[in-house]
N, C-alpha and C. Protein backbone atom coordinates (compact mmCIF):
# COMPACT_ATOMS: atom_id res chain seq x y z
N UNK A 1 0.85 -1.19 0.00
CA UNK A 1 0.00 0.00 0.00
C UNK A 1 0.89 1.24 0.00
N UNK A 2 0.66 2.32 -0.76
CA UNK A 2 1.26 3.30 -0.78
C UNK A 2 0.93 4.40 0.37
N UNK A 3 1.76 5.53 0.32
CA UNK A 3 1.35 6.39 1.52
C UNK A 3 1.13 7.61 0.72
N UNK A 4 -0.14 8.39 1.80
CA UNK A 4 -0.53 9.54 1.02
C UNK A 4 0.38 10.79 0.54
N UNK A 5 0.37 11.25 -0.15
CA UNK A 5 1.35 12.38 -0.49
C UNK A 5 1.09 13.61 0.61
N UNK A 6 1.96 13.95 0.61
CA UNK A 6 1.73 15.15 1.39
C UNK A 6 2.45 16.40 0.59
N UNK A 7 1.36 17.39 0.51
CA UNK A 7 1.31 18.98 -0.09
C UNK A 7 1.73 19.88 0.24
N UNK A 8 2.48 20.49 -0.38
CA UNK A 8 2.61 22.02 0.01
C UNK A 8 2.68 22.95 -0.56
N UNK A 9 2.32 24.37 -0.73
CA UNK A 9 2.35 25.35 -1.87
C UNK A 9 3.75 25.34 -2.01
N UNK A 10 4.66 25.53 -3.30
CA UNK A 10 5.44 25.83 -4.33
C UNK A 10 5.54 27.28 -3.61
N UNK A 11 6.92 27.87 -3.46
CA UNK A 11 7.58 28.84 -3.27
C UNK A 11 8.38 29.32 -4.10
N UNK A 12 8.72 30.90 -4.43
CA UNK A 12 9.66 31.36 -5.34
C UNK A 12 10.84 31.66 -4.39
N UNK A 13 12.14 32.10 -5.37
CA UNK A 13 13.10 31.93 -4.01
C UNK A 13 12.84 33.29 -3.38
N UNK A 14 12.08 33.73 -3.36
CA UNK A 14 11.66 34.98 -1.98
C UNK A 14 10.97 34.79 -0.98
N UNK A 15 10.12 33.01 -1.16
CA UNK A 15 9.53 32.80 -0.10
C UNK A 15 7.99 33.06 -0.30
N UNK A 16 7.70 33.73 -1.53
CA UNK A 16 6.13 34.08 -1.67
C UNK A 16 5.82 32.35 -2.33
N UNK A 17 4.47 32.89 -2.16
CA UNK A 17 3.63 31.05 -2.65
C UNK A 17 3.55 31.53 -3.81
N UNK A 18 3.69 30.59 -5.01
CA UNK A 18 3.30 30.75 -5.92
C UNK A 18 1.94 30.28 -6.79
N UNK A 19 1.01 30.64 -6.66
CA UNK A 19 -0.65 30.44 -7.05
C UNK A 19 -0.52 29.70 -8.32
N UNK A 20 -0.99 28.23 -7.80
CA UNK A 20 -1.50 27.51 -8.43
C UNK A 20 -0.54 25.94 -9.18
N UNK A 21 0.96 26.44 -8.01
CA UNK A 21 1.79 25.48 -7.94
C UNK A 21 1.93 24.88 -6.78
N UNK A 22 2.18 23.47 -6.66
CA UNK A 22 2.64 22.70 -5.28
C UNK A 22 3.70 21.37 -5.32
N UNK A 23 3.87 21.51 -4.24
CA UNK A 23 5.03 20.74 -4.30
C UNK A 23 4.85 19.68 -2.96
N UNK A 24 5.68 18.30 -3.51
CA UNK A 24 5.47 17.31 -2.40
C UNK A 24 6.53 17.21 -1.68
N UNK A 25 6.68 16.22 -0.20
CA UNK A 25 7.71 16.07 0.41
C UNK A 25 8.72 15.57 -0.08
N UNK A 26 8.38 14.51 -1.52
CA UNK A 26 9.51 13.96 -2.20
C UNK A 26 9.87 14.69 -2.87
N UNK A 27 9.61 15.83 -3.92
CA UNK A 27 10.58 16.81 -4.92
C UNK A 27 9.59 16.77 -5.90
N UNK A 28 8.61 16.62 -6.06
CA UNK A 28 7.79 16.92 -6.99
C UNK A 28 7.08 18.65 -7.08
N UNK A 29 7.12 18.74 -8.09
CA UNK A 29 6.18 19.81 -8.32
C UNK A 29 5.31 19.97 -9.51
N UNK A 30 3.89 20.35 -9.12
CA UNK A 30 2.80 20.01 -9.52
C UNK A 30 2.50 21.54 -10.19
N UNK A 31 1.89 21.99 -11.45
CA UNK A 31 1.88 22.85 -11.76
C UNK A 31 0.68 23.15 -12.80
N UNK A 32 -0.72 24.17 -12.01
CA UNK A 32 -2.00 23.77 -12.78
C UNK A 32 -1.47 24.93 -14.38
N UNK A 33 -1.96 24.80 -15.60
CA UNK A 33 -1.97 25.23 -16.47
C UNK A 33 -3.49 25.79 -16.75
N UNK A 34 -3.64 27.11 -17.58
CA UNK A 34 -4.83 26.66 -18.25
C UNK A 34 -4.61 27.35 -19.33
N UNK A 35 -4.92 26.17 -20.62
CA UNK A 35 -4.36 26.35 -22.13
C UNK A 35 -5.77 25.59 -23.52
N UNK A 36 -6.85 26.17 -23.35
CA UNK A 36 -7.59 26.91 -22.39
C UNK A 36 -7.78 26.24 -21.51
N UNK A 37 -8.22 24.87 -21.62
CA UNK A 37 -8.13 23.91 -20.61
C UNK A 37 -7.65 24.10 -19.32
N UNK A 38 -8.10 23.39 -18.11
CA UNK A 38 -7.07 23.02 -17.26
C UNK A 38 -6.28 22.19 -17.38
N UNK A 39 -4.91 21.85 -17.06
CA UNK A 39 -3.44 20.44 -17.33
C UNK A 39 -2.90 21.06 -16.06
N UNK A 40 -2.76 20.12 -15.61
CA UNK A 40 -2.23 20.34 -14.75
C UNK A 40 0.00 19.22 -15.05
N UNK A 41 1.11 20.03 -14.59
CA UNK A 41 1.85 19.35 -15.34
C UNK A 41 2.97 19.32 -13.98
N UNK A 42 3.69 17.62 -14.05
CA UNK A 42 3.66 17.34 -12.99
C UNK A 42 5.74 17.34 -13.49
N UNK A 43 6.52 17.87 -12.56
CA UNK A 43 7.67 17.97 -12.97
C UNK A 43 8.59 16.97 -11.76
N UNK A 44 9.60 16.00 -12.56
CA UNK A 44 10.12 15.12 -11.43
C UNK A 44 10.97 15.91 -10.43
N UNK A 45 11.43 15.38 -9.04
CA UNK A 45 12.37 16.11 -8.37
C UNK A 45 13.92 16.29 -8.97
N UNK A 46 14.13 17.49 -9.02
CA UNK A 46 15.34 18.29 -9.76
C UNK A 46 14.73 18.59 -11.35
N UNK A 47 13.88 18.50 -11.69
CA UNK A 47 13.76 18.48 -12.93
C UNK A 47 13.54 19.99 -13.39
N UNK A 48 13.46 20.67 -14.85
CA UNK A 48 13.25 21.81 -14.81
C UNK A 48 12.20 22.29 -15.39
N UNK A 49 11.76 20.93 -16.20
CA UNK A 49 10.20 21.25 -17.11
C UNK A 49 9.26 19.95 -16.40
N UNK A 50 8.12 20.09 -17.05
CA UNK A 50 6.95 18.60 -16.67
C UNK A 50 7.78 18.14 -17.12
N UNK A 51 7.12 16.67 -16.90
CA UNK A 51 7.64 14.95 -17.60
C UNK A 51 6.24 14.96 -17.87
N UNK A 52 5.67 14.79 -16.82
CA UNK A 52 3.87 14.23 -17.09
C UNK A 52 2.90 15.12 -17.17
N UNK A 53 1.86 14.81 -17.80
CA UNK A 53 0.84 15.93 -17.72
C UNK A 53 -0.60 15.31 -17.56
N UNK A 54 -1.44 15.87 -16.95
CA UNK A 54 -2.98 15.37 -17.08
C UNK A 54 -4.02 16.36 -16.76
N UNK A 55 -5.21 16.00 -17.30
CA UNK A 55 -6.06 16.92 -17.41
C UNK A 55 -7.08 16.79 -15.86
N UNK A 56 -6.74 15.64 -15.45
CA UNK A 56 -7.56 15.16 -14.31
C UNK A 56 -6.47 15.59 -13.54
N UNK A 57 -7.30 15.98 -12.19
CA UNK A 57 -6.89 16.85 -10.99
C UNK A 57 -6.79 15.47 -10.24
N UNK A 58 -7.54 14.68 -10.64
CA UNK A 58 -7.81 12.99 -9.33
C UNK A 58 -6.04 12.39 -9.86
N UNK A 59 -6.09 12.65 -11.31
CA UNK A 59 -5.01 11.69 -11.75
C UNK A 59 -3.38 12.01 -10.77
N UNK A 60 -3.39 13.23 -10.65
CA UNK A 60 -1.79 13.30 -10.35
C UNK A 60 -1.11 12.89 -9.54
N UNK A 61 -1.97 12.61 -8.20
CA UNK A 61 -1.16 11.68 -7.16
C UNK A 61 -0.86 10.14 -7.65
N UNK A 62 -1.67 9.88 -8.37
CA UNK A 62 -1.82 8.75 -8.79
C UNK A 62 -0.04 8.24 -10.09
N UNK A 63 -0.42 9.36 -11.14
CA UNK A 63 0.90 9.69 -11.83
C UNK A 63 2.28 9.61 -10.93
N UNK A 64 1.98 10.24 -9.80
CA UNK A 64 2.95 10.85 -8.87
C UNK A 64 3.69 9.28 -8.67
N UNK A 65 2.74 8.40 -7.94
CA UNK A 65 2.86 7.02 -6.87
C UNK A 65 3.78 6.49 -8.52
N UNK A 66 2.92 5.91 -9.39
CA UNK A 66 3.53 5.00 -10.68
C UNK A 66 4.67 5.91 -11.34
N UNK A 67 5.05 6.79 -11.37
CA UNK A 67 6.50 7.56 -11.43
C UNK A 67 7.77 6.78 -10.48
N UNK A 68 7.10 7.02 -8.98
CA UNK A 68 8.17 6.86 -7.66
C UNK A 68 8.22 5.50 -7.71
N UNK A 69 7.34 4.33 -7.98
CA UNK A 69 7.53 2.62 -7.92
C UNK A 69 8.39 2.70 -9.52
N UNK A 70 8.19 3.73 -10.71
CA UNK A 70 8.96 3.10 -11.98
C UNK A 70 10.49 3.48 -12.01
N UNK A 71 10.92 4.53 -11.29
CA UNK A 71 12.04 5.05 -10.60
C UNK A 71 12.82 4.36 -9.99
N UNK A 72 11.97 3.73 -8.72
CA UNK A 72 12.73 3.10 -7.94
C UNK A 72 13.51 1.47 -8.03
C-alpha cells in the first residue's frame, strides 16, 4: 500500500507562494496550467520542465505514486 502524499504550496526563491503550484515532500512539483483547458503538469524532483501531464486533478497523485515505484 502506498502512503498519502503530502502537499505544500510551491515557493519562489523569496519565499512568496506561488498560485496555483505545489510541491510534495519527495521533490515533486505540480503545476495547474490553463491552455484553455485546465493540465495540470507534474515535474520530477530536480527536474526543470513537466515529464507528465494530465487533465484530471484525481489523476496526479496517482501519476505521482507510478513515477516513484517506476524510478525506484
Amino acid at each position: 500500500m502506498t502512503q498519502a502524499i503530502k502537499w505544500r504550496p510551491k515557493r519562489d526563491a523569496d519565499g512568496n507562494i506561488k498560485p496555483g503550484c505545489w510541491e510534495t515532500s519527495a521533490g515533486y512539483t505540480v503545476a495547474e496550467f490553463r491552455t484553455p483547458e485546465v493540465t495540470y503538469g507534474i515535474t520530477r524532483p530536480g527536474g526543470k520542465a513537466p515529464s507528465l501531464y494530465t487533465p484530471d486533478r484525481l489523476q496526479v497523485a496517482k501519476l505521482i505514486d507510478a513515477d516513484e515505484r517506476a524510478r525506484a
